[in-house]
N, C-alpha and C. Protein backbone atom coordinates (compact mmCIF):
# COMPACT_ATOMS: atom_id res chain seq x y z
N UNK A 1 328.22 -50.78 41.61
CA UNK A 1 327.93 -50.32 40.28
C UNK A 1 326.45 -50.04 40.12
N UNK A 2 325.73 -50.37 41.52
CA UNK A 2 324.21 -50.08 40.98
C UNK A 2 323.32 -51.12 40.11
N UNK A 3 322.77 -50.54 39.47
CA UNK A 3 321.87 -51.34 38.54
C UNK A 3 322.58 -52.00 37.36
N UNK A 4 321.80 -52.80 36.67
CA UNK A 4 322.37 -52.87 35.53
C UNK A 4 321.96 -52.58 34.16
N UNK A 5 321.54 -50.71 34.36
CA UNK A 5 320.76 -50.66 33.09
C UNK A 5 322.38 -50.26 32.14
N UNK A 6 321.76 -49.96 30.64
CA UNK A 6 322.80 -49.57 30.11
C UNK A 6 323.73 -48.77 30.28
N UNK A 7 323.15 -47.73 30.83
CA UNK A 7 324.64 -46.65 31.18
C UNK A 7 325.69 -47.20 32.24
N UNK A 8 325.17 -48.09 33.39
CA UNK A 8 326.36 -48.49 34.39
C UNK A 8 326.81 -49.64 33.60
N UNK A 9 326.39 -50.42 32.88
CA UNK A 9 326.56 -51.34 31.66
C UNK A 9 327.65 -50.71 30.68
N UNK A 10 327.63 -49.54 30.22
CA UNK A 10 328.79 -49.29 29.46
C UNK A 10 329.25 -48.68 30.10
N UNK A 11 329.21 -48.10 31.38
CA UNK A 11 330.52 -47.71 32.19
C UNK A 11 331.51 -48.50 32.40
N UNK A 12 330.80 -49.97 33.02
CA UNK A 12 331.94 -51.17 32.89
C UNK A 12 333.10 -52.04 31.95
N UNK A 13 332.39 -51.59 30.99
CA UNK A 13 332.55 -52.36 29.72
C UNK A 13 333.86 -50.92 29.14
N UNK A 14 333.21 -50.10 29.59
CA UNK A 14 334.61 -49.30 29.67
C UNK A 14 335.78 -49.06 30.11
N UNK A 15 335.69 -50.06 31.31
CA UNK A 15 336.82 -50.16 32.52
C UNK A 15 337.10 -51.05 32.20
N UNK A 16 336.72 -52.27 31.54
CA UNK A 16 337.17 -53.19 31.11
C UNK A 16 337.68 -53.17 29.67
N UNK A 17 337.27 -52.58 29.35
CA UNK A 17 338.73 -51.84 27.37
C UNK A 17 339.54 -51.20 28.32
N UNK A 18 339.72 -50.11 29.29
CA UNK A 18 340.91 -49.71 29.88
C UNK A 18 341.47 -50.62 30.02
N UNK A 19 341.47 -51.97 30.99
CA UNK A 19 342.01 -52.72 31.52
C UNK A 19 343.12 -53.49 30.62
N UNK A 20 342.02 -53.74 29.95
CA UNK A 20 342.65 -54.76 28.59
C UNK A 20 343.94 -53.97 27.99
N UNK A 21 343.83 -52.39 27.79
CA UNK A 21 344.83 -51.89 26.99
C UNK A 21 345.59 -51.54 27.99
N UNK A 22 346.04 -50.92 28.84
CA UNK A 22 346.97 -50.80 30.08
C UNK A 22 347.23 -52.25 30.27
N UNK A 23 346.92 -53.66 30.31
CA UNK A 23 347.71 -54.43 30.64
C UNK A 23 348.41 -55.26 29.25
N UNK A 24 347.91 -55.17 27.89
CA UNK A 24 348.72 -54.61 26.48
C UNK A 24 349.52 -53.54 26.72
N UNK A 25 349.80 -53.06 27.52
CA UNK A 25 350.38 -51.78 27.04
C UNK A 25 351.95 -52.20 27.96
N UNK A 26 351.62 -52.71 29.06
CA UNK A 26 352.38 -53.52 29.90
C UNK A 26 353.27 -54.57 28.64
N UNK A 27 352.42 -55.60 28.47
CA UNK A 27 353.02 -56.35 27.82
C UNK A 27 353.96 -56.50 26.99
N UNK A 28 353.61 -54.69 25.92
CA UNK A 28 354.21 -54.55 24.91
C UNK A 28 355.43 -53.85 25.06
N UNK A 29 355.53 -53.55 26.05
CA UNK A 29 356.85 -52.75 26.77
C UNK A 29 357.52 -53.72 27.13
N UNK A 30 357.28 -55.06 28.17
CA UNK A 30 358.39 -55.64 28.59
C UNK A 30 358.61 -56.39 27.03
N UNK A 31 357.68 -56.95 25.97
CA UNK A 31 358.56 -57.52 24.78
C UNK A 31 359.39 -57.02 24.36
N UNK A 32 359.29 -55.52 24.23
CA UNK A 32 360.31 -54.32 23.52
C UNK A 32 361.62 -55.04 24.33
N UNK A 33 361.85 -54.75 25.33
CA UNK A 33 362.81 -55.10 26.63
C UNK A 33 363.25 -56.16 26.88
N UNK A 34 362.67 -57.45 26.51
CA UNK A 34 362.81 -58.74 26.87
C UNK A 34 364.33 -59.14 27.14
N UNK A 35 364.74 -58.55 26.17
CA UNK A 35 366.45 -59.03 26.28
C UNK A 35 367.13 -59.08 27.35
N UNK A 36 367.40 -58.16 28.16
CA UNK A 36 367.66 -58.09 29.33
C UNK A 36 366.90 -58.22 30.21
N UNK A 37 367.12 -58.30 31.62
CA UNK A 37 366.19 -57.68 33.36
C UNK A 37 366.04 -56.71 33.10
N UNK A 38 364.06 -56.53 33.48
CA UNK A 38 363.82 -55.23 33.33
C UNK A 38 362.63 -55.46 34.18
N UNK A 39 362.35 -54.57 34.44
CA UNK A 39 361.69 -54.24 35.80
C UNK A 39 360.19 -52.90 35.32
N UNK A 40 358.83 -53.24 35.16
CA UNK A 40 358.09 -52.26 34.54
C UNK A 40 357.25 -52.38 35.57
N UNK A 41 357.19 -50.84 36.13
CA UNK A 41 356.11 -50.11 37.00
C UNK A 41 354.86 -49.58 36.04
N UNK A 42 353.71 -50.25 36.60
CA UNK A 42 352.66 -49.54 35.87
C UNK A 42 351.69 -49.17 37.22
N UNK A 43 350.91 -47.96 37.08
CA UNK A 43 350.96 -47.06 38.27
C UNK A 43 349.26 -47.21 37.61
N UNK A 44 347.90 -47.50 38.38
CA UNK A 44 347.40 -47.23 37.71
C UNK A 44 346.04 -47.20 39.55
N UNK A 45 344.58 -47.13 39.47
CA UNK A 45 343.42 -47.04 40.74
C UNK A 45 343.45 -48.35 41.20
N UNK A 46 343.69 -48.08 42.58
CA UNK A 46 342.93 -49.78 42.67
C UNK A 46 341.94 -50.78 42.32
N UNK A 47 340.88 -49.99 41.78
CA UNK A 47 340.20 -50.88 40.66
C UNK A 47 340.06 -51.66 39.93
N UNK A 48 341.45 -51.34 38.89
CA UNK A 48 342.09 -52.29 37.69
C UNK A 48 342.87 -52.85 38.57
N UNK A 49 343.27 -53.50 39.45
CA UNK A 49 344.53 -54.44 39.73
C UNK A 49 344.30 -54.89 41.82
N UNK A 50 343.31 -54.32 42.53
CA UNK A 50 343.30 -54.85 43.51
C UNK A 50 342.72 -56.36 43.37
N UNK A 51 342.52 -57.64 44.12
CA UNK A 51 342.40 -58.77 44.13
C UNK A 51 343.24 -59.29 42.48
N UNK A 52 343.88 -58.62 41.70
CA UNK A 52 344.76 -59.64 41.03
C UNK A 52 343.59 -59.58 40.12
N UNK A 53 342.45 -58.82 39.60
CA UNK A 53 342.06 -58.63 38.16
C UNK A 53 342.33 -57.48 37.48
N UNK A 54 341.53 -57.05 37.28
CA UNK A 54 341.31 -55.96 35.83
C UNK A 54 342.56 -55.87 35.20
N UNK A 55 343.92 -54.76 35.27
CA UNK A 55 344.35 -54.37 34.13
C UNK A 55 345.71 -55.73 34.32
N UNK A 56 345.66 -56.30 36.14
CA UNK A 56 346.57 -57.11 36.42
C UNK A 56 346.44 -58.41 36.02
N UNK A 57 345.32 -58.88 35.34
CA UNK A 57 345.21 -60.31 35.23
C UNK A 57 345.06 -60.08 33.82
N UNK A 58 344.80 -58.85 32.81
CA UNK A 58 345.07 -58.45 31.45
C UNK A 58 346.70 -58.72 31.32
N UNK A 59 347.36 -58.29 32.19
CA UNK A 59 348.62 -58.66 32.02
C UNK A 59 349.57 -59.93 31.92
N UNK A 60 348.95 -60.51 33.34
CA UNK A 60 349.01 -61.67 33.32
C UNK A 60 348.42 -62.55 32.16
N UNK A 61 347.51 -62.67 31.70
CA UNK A 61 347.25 -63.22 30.49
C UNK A 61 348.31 -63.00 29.64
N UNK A 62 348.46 -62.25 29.43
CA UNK A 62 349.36 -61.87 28.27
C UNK A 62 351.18 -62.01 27.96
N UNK A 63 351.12 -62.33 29.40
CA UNK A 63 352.56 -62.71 29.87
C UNK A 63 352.84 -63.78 30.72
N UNK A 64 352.56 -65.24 30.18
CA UNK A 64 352.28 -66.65 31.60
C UNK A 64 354.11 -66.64 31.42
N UNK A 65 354.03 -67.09 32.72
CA UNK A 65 354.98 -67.43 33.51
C UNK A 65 356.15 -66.44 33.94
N UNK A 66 355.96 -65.07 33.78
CA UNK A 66 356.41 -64.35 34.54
C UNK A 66 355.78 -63.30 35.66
N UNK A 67 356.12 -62.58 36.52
CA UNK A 67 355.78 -62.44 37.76
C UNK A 67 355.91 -61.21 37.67
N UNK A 68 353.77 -60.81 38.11
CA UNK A 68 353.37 -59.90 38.39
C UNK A 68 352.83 -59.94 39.61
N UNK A 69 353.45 -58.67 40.33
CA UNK A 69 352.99 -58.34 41.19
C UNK A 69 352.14 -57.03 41.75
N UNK A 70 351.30 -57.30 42.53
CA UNK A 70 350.33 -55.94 42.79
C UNK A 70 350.58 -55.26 44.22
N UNK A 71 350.67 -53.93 43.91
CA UNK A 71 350.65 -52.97 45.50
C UNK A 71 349.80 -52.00 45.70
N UNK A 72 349.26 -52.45 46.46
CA UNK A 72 347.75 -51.67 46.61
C UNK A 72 348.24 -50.94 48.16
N UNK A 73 347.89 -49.26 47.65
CA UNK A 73 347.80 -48.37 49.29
C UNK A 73 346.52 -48.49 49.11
N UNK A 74 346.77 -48.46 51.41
CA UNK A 74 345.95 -48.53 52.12
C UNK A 74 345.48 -47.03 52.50
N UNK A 75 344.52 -46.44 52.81
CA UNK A 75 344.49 -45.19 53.81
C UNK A 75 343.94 -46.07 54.82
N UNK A 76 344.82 -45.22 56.20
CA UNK A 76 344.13 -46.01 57.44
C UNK A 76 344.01 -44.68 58.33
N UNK A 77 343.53 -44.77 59.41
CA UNK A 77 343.18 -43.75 60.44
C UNK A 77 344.44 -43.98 61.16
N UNK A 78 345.05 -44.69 61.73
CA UNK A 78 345.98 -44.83 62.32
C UNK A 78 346.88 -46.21 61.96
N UNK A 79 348.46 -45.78 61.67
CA UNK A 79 348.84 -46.91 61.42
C UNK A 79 349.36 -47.35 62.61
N UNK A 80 349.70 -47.23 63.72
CA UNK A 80 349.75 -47.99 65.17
C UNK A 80 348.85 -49.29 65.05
N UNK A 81 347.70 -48.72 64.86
CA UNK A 81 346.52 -49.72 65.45
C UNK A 81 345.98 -50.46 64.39
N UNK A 82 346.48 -50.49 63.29
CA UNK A 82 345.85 -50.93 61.88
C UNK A 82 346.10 -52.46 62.05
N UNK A 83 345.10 -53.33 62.06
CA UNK A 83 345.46 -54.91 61.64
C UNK A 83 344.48 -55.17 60.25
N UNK A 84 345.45 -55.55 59.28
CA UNK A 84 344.73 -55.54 58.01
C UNK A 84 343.76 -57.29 58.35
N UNK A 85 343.00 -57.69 57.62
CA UNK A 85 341.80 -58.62 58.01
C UNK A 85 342.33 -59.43 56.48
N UNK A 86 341.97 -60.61 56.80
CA UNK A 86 341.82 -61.54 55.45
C UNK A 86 341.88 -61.27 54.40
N UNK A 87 340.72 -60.14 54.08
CA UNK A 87 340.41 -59.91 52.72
C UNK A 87 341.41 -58.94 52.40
N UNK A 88 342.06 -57.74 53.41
CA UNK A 88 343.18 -57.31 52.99
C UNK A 88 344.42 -57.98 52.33
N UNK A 89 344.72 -59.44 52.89
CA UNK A 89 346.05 -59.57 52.51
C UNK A 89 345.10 -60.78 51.17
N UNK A 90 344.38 -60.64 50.63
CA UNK A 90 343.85 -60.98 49.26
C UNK A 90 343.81 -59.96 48.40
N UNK A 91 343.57 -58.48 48.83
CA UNK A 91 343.92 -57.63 47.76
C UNK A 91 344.85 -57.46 47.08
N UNK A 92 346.17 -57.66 47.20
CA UNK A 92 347.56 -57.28 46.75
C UNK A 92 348.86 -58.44 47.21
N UNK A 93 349.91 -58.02 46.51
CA UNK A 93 350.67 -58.89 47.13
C UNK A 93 351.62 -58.08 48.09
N UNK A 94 351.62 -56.84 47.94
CA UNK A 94 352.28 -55.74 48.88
C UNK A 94 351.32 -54.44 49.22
N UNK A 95 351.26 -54.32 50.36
CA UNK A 95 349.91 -53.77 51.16
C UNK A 95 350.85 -52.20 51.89
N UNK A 96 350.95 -51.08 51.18
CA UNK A 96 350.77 -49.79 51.65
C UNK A 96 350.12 -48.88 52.40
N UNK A 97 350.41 -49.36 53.79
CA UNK A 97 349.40 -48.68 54.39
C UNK A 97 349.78 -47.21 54.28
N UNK A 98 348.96 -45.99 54.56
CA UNK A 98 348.92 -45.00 54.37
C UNK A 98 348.07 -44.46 55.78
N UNK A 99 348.53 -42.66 56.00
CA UNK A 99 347.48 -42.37 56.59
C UNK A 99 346.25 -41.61 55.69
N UNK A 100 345.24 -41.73 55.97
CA UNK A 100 344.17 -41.40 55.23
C UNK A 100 343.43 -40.11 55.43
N UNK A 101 343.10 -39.50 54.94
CA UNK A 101 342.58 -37.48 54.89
C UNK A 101 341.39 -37.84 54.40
């Protein structure tokens, strides 16, 4: 993010009101739904939701004790030879590798 003068300062602070309302926005859909099993895909950069914050831990807040999960694609150069490292299997709880352009 660079520095921390004001403009990368309210860039963040902007990604973080996204966050907050995409994982409200989550929330307010499965209450609509609650009645039954229901199952809500929210599709959003790895940004908001890799390591289990931004719009994913907005969610989680907002919904304890049910189960969110995160899938973060990978681009890789080759998936033959790809061994994801530690911090990979901390990003997500389901890991997409991809080939990468």
């Amino acid at each position: 993010m660079g520095g921390h003068d004001g403009a990368n300062a309210n860039f963040y602070f902007a990604q973080c009101l996204k966050d907050e309302t995409m994982g409200e926005s989550v929330a307010t859909a499965f209450q609509k739904n609650a009645t039954g099993r229901v199952t809500i895909v929210h599709v959003n950069g790895a940004f908001h939701s890799d390591f289990g914050e931004g719009t994913a831990d907005s969610a989680r807040r907002r919904m304890p004790g049910r189960r969110i999960a995160v899938v973060s694609m990978m681009p890789v150069d080759d998936l033959d030879t790809t061994k994801p490292d530690d911090d990979d299997f901390k990003r997500a709880d389901y890991l997409v590798f991809t080939i990468g352009k």
